[in-house]
C-alpha atoms as a PDB file:
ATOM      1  CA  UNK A   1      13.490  -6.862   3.405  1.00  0.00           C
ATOM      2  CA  UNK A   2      11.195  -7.571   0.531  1.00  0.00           C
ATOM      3  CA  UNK A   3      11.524  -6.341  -2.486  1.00  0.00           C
ATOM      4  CA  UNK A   4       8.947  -6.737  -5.743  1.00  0.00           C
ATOM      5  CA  UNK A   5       8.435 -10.393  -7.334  1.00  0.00           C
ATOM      6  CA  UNK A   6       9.398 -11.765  -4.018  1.00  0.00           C
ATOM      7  CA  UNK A   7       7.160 -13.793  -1.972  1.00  0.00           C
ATOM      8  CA  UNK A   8       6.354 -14.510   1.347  1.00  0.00           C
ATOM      9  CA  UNK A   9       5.305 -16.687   3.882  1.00  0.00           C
ATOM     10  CA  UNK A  10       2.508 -15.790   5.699  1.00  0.00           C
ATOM     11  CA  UNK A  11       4.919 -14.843   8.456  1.00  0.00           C
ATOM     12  CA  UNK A  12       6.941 -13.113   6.974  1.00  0.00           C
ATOM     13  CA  UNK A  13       4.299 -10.554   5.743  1.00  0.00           C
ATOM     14  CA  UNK A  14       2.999 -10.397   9.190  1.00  0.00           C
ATOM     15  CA  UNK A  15       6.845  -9.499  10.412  1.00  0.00           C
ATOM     16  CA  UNK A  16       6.643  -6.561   7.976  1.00  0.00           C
ATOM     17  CA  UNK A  17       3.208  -5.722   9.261  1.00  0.00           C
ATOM     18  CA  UNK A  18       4.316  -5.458  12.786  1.00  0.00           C
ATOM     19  CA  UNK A  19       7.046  -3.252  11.664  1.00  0.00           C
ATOM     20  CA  UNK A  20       5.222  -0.969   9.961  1.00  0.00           C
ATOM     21  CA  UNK A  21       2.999  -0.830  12.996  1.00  0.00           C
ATOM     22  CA  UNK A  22       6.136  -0.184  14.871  1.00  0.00           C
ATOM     23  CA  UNK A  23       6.916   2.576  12.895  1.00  0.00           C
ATOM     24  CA  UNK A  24       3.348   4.024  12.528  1.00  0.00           C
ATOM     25  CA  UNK A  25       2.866   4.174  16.811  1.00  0.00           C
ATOM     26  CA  UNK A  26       6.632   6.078  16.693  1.00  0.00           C
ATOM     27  CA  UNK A  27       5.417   8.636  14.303  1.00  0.00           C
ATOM     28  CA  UNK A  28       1.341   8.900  15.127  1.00  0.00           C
ATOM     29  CA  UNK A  29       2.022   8.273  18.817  1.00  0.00           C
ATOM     30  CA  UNK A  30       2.540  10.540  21.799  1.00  0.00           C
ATOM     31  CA  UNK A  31       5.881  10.038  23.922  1.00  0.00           C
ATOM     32  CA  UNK A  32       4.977   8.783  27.616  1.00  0.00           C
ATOM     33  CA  UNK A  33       7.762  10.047  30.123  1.00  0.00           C
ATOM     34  CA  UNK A  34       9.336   6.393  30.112  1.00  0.00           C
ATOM     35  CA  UNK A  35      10.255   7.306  25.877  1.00  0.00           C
ATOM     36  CA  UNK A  36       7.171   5.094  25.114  1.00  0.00           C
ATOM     37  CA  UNK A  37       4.564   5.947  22.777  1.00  0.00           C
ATOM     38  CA  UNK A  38       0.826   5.736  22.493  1.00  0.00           C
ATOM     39  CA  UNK A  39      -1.614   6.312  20.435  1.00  0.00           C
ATOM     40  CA  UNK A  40      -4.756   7.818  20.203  1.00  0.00           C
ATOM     41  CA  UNK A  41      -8.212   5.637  20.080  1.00  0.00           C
ATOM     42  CA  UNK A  42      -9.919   6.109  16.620  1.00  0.00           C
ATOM     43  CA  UNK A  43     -13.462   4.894  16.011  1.00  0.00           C
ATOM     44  CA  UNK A  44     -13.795   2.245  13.154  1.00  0.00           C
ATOM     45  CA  UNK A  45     -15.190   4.812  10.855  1.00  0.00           C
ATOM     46  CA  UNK A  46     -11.422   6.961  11.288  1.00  0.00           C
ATOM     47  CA  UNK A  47      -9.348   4.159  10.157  1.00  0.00           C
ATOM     48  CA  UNK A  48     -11.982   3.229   7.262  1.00  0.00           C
ATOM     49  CA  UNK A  49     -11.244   6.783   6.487  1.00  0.00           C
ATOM     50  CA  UNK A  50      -7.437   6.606   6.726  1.00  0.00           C
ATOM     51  CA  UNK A  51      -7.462   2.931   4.669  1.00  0.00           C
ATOM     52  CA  UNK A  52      -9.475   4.424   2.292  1.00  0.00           C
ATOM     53  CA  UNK A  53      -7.147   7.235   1.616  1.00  0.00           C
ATOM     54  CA  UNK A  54      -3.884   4.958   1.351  1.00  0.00           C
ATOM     55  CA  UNK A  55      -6.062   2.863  -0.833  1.00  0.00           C
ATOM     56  CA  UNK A  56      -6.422   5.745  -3.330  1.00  0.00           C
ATOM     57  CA  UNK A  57      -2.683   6.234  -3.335  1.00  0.00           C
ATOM     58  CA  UNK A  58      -2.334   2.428  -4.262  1.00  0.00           C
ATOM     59  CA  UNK A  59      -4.671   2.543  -6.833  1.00  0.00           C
ATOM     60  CA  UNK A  60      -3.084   5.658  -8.314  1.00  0.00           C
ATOM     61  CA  UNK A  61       0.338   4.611  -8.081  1.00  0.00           C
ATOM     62  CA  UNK A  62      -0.606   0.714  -9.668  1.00  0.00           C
ATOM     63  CA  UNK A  63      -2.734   2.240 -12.171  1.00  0.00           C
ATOM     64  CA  UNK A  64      -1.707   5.829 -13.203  1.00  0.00           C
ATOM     65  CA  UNK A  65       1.946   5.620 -12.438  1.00  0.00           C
ATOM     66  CA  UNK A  66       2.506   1.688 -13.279  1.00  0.00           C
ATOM     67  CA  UNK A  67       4.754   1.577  -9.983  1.00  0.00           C
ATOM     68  CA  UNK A  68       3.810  -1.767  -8.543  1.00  0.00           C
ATOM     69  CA  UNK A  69       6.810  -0.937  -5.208  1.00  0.00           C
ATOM     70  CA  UNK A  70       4.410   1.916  -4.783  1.00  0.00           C
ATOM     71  CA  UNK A  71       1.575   0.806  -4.519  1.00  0.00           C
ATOM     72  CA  UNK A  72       2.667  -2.260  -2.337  1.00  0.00           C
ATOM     73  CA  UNK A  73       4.388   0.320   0.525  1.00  0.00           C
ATOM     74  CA  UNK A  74       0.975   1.795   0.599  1.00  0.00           C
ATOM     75  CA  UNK A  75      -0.759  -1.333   0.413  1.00  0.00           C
ATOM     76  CA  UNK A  76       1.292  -2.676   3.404  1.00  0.00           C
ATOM     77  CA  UNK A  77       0.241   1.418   5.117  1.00  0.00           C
ATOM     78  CA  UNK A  78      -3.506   0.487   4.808  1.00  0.00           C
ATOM     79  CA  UNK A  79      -2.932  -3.398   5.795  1.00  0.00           C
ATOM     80  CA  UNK A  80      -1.451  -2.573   9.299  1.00  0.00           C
ATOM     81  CA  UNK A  81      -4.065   0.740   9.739  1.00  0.00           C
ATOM     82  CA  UNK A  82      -6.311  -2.319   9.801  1.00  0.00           C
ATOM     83  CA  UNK A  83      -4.537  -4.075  12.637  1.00  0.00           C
ATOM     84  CA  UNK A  84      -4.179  -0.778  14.153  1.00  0.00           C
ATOM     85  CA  UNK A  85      -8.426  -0.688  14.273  1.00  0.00           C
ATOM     86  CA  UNK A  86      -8.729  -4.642  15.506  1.00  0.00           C
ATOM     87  CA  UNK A  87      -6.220  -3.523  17.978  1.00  0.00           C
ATOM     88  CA  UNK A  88      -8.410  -0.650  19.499  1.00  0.00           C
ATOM     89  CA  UNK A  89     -11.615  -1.721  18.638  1.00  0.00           C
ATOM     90  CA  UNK A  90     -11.780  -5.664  18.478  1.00  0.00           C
ATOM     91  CA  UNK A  91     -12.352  -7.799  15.974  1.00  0.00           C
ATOM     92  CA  UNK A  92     -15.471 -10.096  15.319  1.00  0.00           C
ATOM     93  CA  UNK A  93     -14.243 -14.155  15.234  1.00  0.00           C
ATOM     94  CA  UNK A  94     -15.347 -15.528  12.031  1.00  0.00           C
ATOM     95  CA  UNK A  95     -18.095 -18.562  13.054  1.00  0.00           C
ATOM     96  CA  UNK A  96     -16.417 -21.859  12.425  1.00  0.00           C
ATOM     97  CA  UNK A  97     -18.644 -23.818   9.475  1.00  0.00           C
ATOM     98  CA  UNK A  98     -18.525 -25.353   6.347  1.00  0.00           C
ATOM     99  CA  UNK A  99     -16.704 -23.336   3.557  1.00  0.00           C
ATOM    100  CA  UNK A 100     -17.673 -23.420  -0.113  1.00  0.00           C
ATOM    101  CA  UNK A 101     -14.757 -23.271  -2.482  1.00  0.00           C
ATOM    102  CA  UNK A 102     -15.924 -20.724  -5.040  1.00  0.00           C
ATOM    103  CA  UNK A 103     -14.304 -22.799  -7.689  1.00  0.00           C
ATOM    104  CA  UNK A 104     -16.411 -25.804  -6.790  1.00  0.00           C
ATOM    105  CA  UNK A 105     -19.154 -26.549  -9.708  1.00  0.00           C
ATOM    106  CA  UNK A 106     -17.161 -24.443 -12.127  1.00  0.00           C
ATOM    107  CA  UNK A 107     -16.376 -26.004 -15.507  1.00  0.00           C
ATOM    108  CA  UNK A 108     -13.084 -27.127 -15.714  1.00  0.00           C
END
């Protein structure tokens, strides 16, 4: 379990990000006979709406309340609502091609 000032490996965030999306099909989800759960299909716009909400709370809770565990559980709410949409409605490949650092050209 993470707890604040510690860092992760990009696995180990995406670990916590399944589990929250564990936890968010058990409480969103409907119970199929066999004790699985599904969830409903929400258009992009629904989970924009839903991030966008969570967002607020972050914002609020980093800003307003200076509680930086706060606003990282709700953080970590919006980041997997955003898996949840790629999982029902795709999500576009980004074209392979040349990057540009945005630090490159900067003074120094």
């Amino acid at each position: 379990m993470a707890s604040k000032g510690d860092v992760l490996t990009a696995q180990e965030a995406l670990g916590l990000l399944k589990g929250e999306r564990d936890y968010q099909i058990r409480k969103w989800g409907h119970r199929r006979r066999d004790d699985e759960h599904v969830e409903d299909v929400h258009s992009v716009a629904e989970f924009i709406l839903c991030m966008e909400h969570h967002l607020i709370l972050a914002r609020a809770a980093a800003t307003t309340e200076m509680s930086p565990i706060a606003a990282l559980h709700e953080l970590r709410k919006t980041v997997a609502l955003g898996i949840a949409c790629f999982e029902q409605n795709g999500c576009p490949v980004r074209e392979p091609g040349p990057v540009k650092n945005v630090h490159d050209g900067l003074p120094t």
